[in-house]
Protein backbone atom coordinates (compact mmCIF):
# COMPACT_ATOMS: atom_id res chain seq x y z
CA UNK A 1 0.00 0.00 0.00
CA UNK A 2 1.06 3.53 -0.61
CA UNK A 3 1.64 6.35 1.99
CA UNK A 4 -0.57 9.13 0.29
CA UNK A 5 0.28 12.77 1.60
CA UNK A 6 -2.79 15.49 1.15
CA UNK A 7 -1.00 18.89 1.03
CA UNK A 8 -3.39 21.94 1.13
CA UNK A 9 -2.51 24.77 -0.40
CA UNK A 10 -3.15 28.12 1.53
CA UNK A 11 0.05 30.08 1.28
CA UNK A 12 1.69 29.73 -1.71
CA UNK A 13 1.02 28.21 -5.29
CA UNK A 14 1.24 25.11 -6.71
CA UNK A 15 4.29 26.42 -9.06
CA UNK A 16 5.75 27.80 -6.01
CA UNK A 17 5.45 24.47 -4.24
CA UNK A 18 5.53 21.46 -6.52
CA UNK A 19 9.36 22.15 -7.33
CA UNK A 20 11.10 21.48 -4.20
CA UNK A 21 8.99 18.69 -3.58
CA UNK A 22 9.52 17.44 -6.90
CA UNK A 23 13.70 17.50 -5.98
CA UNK A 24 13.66 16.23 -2.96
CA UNK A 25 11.92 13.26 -4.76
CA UNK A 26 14.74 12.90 -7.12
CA UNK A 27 17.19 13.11 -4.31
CA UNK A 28 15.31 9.49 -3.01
CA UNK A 29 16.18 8.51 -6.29
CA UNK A 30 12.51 8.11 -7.60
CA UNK A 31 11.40 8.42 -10.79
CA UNK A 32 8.38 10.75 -10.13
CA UNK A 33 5.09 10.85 -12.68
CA UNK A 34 3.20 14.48 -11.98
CA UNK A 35 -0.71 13.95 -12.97
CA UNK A 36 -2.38 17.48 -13.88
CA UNK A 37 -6.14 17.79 -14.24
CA UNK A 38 -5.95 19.06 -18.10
CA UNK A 39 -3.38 19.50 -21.10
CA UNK A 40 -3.30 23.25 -20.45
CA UNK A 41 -1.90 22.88 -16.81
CA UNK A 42 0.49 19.79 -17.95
CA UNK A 43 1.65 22.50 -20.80
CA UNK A 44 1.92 25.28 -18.09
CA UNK A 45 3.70 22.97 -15.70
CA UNK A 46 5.91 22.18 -18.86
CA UNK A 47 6.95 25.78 -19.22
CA UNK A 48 7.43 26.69 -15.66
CA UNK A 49 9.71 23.56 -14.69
CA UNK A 50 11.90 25.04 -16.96
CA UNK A 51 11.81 28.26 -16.02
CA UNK A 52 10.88 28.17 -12.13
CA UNK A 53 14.27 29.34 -10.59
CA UNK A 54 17.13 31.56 -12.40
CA UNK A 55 20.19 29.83 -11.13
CA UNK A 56 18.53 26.22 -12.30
CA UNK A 57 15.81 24.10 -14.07
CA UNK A 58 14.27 20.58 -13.06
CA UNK A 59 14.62 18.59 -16.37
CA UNK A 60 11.66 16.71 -16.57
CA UNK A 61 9.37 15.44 -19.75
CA UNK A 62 5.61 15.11 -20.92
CA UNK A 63 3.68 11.74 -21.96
CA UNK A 64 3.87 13.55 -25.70
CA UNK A 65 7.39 13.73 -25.88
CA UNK A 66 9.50 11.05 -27.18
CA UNK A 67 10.89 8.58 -25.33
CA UNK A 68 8.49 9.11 -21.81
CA UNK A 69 10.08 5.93 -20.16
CA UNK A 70 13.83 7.63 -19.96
CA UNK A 71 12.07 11.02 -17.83
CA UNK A 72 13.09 10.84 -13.99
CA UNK A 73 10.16 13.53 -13.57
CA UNK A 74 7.31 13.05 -16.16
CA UNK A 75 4.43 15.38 -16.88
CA UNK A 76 0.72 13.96 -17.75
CA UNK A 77 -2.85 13.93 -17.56
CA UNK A 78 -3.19 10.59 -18.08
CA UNK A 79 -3.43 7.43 -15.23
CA UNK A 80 -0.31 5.61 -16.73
CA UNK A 81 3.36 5.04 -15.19
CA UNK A 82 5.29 4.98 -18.70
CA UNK A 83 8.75 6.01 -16.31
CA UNK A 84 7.86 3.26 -13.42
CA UNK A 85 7.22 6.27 -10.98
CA UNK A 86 7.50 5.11 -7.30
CA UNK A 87 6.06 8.43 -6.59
CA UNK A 88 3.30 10.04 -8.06
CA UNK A 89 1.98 14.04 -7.66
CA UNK A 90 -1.76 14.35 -8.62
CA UNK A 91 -2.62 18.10 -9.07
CA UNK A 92 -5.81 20.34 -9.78
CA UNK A 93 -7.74 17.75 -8.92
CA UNK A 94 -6.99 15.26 -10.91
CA UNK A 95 -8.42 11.69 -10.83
CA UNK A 96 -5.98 8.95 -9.60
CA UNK A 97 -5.06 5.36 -11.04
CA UNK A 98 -5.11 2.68 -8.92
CA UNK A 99 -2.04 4.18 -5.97
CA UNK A 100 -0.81 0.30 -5.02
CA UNK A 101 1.93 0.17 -7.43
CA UNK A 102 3.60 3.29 -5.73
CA UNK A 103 5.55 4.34 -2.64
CA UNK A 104 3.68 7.07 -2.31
CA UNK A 105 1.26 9.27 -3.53
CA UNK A 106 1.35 12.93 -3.10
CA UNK A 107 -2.34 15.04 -3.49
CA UNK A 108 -1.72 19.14 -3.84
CA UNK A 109 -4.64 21.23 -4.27
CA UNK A 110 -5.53 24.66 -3.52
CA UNK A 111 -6.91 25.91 -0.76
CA UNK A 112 -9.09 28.74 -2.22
CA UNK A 113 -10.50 26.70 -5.19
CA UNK A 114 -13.71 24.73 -3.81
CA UNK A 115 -13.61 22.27 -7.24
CA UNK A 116 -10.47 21.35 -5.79
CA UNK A 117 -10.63 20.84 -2.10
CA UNK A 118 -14.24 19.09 -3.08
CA UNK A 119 -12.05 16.68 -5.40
CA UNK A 120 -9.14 16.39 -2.42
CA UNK A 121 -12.03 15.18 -0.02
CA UNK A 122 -13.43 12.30 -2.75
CA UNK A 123 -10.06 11.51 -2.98
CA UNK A 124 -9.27 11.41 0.92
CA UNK A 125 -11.93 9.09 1.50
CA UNK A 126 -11.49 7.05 -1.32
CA UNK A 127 -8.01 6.65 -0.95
CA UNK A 128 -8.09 5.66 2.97
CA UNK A 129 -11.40 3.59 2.10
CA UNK A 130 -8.71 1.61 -0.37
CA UNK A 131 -6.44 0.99 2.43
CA UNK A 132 -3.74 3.41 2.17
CA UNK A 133 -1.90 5.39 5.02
CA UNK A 134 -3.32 8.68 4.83
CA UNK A 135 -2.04 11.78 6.24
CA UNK A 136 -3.25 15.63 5.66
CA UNK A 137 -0.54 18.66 5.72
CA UNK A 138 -1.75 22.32 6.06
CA UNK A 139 0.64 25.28 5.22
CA UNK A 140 1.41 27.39 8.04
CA UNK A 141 1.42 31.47 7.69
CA UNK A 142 5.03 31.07 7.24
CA UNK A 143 4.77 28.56 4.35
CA UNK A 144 6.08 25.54 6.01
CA UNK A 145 4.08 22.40 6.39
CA UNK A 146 2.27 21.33 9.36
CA UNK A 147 0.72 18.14 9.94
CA UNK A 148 -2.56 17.88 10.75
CA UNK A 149 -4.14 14.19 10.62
């Protein structure tokens, strides 16, 4: 079973966010899949991985580039694990595969979109209902995470 994390978004955005998390992942030495609700935020996701700091970049690829299998972080909207991901991101509310095949499965949404925190409690029930270890992380004023449950 996978450890799924539910981070709520309150201070800060999910481009401001996603990228550390998305290193420290490659620092475990997982290959990392990032599921986005649409094409448009995969493509924006795209563009600001690229672009997010301007001392650095976090290579990464998308499920329509060539070769997705050879991508330590790939970009999609779709429920496959074409780069054997022992860590998958589902953001903007995406709809998860089945989590079993992973380590652990990380949920961001935003705190100030109700389409999303409606989708991050469907997915909170469904995912401890499945038999996962669940936990929930808040952002404190400072930015930092906090656990919660």
């Amino acid at each position: 079973m996978a450890e799924a994390f539910f981070y709520h978004l309150t201070e800060s955005t999910l481009e401001q966010a996603l990228p550390p998390l998305l290193e420290k992942s490659l620092q475990r030495g997982w290959n990392v899949v990032v599921q986005a609700g649409s094409e448009e935020r995969r493509d924006a996701l795209d563009i600001h991985l690229w672009t997010y700091r301007d001392d650095s970049f976090l290579a990464h690829g998308t499920d329509r580039d060539a070769h997705p299998a050879d991508q330590a972080v790939l970009l999609t909207t779709a429920d496959s694990n074409l780069n054997d991901a022992k860590i998958r991101f589902i953001v903007d509310g995406a709809s998860p595969p089945d989590l079993t095949p992973y380590e652990r499965a990380v949920f961001m949404f935003d705190g100030h979109d109700a389409a999303q925190l409606e989708a991050a409690r469907r997915h909170w029930k469904e995912t401890r209902a499945a038999g996962h270890a669940v936990t929930y992380w808040q952002q404190t004023s400072g930015g930092r995470w906090e656990r919660q449950a």
